[in-house]
Structure formats: C-alpha cells, structure tokens
C-alpha atoms as a PDB file:
ATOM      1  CA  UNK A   1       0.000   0.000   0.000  1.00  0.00           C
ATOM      2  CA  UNK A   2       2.575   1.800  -0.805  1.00  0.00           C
ATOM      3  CA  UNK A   3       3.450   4.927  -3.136  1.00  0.00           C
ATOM      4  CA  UNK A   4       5.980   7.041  -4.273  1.00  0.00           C
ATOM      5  CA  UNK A   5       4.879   9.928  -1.702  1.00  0.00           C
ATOM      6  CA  UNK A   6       4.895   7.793   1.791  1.00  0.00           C
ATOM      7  CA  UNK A   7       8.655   6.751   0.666  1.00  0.00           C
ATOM      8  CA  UNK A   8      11.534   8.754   2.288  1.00  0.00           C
ATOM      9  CA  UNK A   9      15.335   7.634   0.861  1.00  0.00           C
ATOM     10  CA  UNK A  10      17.981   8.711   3.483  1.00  0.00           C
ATOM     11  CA  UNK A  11      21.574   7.676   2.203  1.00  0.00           C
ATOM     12  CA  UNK A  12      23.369   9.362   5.324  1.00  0.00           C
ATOM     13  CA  UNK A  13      25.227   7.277   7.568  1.00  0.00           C
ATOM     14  CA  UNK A  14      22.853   6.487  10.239  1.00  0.00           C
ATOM     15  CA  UNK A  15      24.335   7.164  14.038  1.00  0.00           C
ATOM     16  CA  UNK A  16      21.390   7.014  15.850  1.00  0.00           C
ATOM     17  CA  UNK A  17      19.855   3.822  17.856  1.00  0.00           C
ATOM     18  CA  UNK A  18      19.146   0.551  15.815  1.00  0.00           C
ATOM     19  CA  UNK A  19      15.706  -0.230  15.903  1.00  0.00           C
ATOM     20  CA  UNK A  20      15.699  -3.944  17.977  1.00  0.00           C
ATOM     21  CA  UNK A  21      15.184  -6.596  15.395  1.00  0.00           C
ATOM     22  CA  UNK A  22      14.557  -9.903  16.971  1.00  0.00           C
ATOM     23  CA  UNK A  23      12.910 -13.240  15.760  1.00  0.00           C
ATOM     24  CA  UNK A  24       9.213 -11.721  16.919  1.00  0.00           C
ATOM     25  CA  UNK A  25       9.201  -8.631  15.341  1.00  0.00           C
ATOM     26  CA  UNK A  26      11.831  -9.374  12.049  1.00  0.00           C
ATOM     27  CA  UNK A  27       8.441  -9.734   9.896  1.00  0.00           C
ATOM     28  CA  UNK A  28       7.168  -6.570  10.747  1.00  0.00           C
ATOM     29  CA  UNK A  29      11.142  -4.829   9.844  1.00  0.00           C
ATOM     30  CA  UNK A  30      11.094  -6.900   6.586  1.00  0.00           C
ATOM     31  CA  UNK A  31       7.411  -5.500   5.697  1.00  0.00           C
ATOM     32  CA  UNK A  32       8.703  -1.619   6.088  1.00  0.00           C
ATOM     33  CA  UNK A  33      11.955  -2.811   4.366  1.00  0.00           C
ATOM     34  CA  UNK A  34       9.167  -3.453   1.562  1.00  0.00           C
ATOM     35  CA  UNK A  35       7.103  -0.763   2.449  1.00  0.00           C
ATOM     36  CA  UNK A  36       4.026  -2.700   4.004  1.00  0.00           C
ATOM     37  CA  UNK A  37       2.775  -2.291   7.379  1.00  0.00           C
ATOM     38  CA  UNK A  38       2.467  -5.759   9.038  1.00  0.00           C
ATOM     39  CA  UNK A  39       0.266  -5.981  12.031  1.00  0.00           C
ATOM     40  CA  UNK A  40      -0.079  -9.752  14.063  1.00  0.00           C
ATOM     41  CA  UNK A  41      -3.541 -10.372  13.452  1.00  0.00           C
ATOM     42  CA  UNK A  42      -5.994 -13.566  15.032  1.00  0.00           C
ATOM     43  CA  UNK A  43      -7.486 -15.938  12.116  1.00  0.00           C
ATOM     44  CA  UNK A  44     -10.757 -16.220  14.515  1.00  0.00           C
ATOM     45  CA  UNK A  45     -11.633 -13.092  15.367  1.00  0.00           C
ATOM     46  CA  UNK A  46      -9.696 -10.729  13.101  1.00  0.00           C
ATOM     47  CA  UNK A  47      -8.104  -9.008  16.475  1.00  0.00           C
ATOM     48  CA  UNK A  48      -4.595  -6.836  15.148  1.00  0.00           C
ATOM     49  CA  UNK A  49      -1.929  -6.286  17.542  1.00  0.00           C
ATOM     50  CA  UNK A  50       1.507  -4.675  17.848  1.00  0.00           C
ATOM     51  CA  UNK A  51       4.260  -5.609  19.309  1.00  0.00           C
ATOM     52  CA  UNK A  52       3.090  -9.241  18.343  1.00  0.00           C
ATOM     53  CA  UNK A  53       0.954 -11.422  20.772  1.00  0.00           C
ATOM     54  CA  UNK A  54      -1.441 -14.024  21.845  1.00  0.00           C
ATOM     55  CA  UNK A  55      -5.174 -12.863  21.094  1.00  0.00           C
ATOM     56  CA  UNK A  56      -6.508 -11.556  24.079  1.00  0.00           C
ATOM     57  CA  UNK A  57      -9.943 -11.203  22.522  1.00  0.00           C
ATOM     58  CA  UNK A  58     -10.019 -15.652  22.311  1.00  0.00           C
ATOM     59  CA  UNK A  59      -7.249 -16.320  24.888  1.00  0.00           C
ATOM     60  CA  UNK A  60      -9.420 -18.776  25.948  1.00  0.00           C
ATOM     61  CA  UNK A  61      -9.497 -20.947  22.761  1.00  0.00           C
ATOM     62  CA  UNK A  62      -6.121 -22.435  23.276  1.00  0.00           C
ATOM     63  CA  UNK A  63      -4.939 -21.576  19.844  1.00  0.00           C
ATOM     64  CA  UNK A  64      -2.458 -18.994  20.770  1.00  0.00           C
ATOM     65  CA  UNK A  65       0.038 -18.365  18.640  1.00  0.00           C
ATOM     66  CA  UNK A  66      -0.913 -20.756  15.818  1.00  0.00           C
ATOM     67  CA  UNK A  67      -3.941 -19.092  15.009  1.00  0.00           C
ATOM     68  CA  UNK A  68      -1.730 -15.780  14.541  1.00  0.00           C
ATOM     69  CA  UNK A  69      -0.026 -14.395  11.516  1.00  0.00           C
ATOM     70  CA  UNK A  70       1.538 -11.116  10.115  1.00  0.00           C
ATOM     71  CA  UNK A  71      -0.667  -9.129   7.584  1.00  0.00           C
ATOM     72  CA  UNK A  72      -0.185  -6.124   5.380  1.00  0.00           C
ATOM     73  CA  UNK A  73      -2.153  -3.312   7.063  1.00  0.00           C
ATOM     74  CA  UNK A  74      -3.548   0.515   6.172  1.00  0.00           C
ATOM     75  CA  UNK A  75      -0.735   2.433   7.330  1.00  0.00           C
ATOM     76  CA  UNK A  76      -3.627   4.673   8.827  1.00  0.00           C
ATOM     77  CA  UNK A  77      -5.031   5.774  11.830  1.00  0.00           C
ATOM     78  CA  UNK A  78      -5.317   9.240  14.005  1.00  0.00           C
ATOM     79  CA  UNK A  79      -2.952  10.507  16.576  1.00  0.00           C
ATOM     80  CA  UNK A  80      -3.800   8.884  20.483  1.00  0.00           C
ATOM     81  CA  UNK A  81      -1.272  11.225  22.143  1.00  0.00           C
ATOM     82  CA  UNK A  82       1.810  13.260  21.096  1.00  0.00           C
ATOM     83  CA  UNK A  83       4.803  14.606  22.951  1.00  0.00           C
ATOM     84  CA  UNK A  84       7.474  17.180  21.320  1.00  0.00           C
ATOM     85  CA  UNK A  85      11.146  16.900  22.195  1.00  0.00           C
ATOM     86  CA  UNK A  86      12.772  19.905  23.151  1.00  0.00           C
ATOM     87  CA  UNK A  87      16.392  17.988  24.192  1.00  0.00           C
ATOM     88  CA  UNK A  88      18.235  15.070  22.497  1.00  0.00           C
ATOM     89  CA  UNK A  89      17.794  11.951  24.657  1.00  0.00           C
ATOM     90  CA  UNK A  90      20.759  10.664  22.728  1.00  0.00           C
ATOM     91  CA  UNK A  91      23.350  13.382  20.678  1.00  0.00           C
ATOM     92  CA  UNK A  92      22.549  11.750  17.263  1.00  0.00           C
ATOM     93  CA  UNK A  93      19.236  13.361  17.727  1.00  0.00           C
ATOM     94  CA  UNK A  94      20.533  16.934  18.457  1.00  0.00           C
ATOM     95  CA  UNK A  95      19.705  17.884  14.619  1.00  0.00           C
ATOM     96  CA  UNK A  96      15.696  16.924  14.815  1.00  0.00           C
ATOM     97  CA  UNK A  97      15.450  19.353  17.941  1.00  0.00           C
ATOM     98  CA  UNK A  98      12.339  19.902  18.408  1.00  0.00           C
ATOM     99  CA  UNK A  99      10.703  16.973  16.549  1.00  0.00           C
ATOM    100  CA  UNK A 100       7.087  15.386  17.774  1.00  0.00           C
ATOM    101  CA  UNK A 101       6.964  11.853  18.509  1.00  0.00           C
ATOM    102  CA  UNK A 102       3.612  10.247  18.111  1.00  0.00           C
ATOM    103  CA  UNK A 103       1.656   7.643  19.789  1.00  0.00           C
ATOM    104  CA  UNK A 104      -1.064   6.843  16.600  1.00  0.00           C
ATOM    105  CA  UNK A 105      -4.407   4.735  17.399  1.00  0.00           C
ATOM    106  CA  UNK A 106      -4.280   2.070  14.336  1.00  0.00           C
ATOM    107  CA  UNK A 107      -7.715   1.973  12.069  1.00  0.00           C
ATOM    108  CA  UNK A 108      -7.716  -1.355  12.300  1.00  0.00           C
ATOM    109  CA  UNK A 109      -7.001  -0.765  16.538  1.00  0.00           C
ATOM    110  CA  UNK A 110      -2.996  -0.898  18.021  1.00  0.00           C
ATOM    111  CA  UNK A 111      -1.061   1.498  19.371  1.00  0.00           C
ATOM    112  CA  UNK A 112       1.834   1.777  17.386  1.00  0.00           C
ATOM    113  CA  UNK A 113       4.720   5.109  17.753  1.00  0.00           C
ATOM    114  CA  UNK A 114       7.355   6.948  15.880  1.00  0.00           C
ATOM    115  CA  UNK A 115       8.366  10.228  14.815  1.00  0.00           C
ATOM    116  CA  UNK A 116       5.807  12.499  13.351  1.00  0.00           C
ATOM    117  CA  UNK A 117       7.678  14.509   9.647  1.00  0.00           C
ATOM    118  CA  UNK A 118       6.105  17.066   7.685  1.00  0.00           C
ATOM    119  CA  UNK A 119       4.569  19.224  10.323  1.00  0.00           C
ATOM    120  CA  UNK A 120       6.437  22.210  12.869  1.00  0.00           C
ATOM    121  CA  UNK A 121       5.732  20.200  16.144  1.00  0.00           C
ATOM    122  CA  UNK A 122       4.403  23.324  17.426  1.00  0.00           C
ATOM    123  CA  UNK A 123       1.506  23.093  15.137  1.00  0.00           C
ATOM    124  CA  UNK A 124       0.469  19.864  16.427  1.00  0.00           C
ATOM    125  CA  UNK A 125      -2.629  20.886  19.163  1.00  0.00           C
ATOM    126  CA  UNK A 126      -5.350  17.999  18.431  1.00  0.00           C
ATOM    127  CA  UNK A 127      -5.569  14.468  19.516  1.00  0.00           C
ATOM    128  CA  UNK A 128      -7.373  12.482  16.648  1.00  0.00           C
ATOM    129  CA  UNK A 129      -5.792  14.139  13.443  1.00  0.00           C
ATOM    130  CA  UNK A 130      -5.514  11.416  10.583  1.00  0.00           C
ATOM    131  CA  UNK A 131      -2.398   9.791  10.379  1.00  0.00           C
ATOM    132  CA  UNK A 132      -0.368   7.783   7.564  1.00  0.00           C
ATOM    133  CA  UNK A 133       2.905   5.462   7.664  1.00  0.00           C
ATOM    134  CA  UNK A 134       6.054   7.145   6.085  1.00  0.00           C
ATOM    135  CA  UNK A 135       8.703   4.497   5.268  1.00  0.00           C
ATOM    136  CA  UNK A 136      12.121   5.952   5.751  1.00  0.00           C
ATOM    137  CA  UNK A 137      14.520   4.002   3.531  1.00  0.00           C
ATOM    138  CA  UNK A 138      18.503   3.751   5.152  1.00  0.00           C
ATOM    139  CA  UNK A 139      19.520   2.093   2.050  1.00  0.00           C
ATOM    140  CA  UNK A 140      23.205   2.034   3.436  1.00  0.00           C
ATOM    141  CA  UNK A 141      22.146   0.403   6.680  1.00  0.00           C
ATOM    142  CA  UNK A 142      20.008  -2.333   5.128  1.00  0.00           C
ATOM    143  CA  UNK A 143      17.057  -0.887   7.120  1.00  0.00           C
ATOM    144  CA  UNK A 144      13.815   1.031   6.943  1.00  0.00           C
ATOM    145  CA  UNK A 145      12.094   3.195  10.026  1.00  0.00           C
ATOM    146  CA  UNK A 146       8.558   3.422  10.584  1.00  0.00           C
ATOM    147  CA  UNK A 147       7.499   7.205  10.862  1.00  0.00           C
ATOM    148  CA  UNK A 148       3.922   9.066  10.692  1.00  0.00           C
ATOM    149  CA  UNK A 149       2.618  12.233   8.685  1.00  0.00           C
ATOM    150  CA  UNK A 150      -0.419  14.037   8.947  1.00  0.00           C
ATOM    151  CA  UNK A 151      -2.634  12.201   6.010  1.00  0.00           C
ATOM    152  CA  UNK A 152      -4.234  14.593   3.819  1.00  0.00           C
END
C-alpha cells in the first residue's frame, strides 16, 4: 500500500539507535523494508496487535500463537497522544530538535509510535488528526524506520 509519496530515501550514515530486530518482530522490519505495514492479526476473530501477541480477545481458545499471523495493514489511523522533544535523549538526535513523537491509534485498533515529519511540532494541538505510515529508507544500513505524517 505503498506509493511514491509515503517513501523517504535517506543515504546518510545512520548514528542514531538501531531499531531492535529480533525473531518476533523481524516480519514486521522486513514489511517496512518493503514498504508494508504488518500488524499480528488472530485468524478467529480478526483481532490486530503490535508488538506481536497471543489474542486476548479468544485467549481462551487455546490456539495462541498458531492461530496468529503477520498481515499487510492501512498504514492509517489518528494521533492517540503526542509529545514534542525539546532535548536530544541521545546526541545523534541533536539535529531533529524539536521533533514530535507520536503515539497513533491504528484503524484497524494498536497502538503503534514513531516520529511524526512534515509538520512544525508546534503546530500539532489535536488528539485524533488522521495519520499515515512514512517508510524511511537507510539504504546504506540495510534498514527502513517506521514514521507518521499528517494524512491529507
């Protein structure tokens, strides 16, 4: 569900964090490496989650895991909560000071967070605004960060 416009190609060297790539979450990297956002979702009751998980909605069912699977997503949903950073947490993030980092309701239900591009984070004021996936590419790196815009 990807296009040309959601598709951000950064060639610097990247000093900041890794994101934490691990045998749960590696299908969800390798989907924004191919610019799909993968949610876990539950083959009974249609449930998505993120980070990956039982079902909660049929824990009772015993199927756990093996009635899970990873499955290309919207991308969209509306903001839950924001904060803007006015200091660097880490120095490789001194040159996005201030930047807005995002905590975005899914449409089809997660919570899932990142770093909100395209708007001042001062003009950020309301909780619900529509939000879409940007896929940063780090060609150099081998990797590709989730980030949000304001849809529209």
């Amino acid at each position: 569900m990807s296009n040309a416009s959601n598709v951000i190609i950064d060639n610097k060297e990247w000093k900041k964090p890794r994101p934490n790539v691990d045998h749960d979450n590696k299908e969800f990297w390798d989907g924004l490496k191919q610019h799909k956002f993968m949610l876990w979702k539950c083959g009974s009751c249609g449930a998505h989650y993120w980070p990956k998980a039982y079902c909660n909605q049929c824990e009772g069912s015993g199927a756990w895991a093996s009635n899970m699977k990873w499955v290309e997503t919207s991308g969209k949903g509306k903001i839950f909560c924001f904060n803007v950073h006015h200091m660097a947490f880490h120095p490789a993030f001194k040159d996005d000071i201030p930047y807005a980092y995002v905590l975005v309701e899914m449409n089809e239900g997660p919570l899932v967070s990142a770093m909100l591009l395209g708007t001042p984070p001062d003009d950020i004021h309301k909780v619900g605004q529509p939000v879409e996936v940007v896929y940063e590419d780090h060609p150099k790196e081998d990797f590709t960060m989730l980030r949000f815009r304001i849809a529209g």
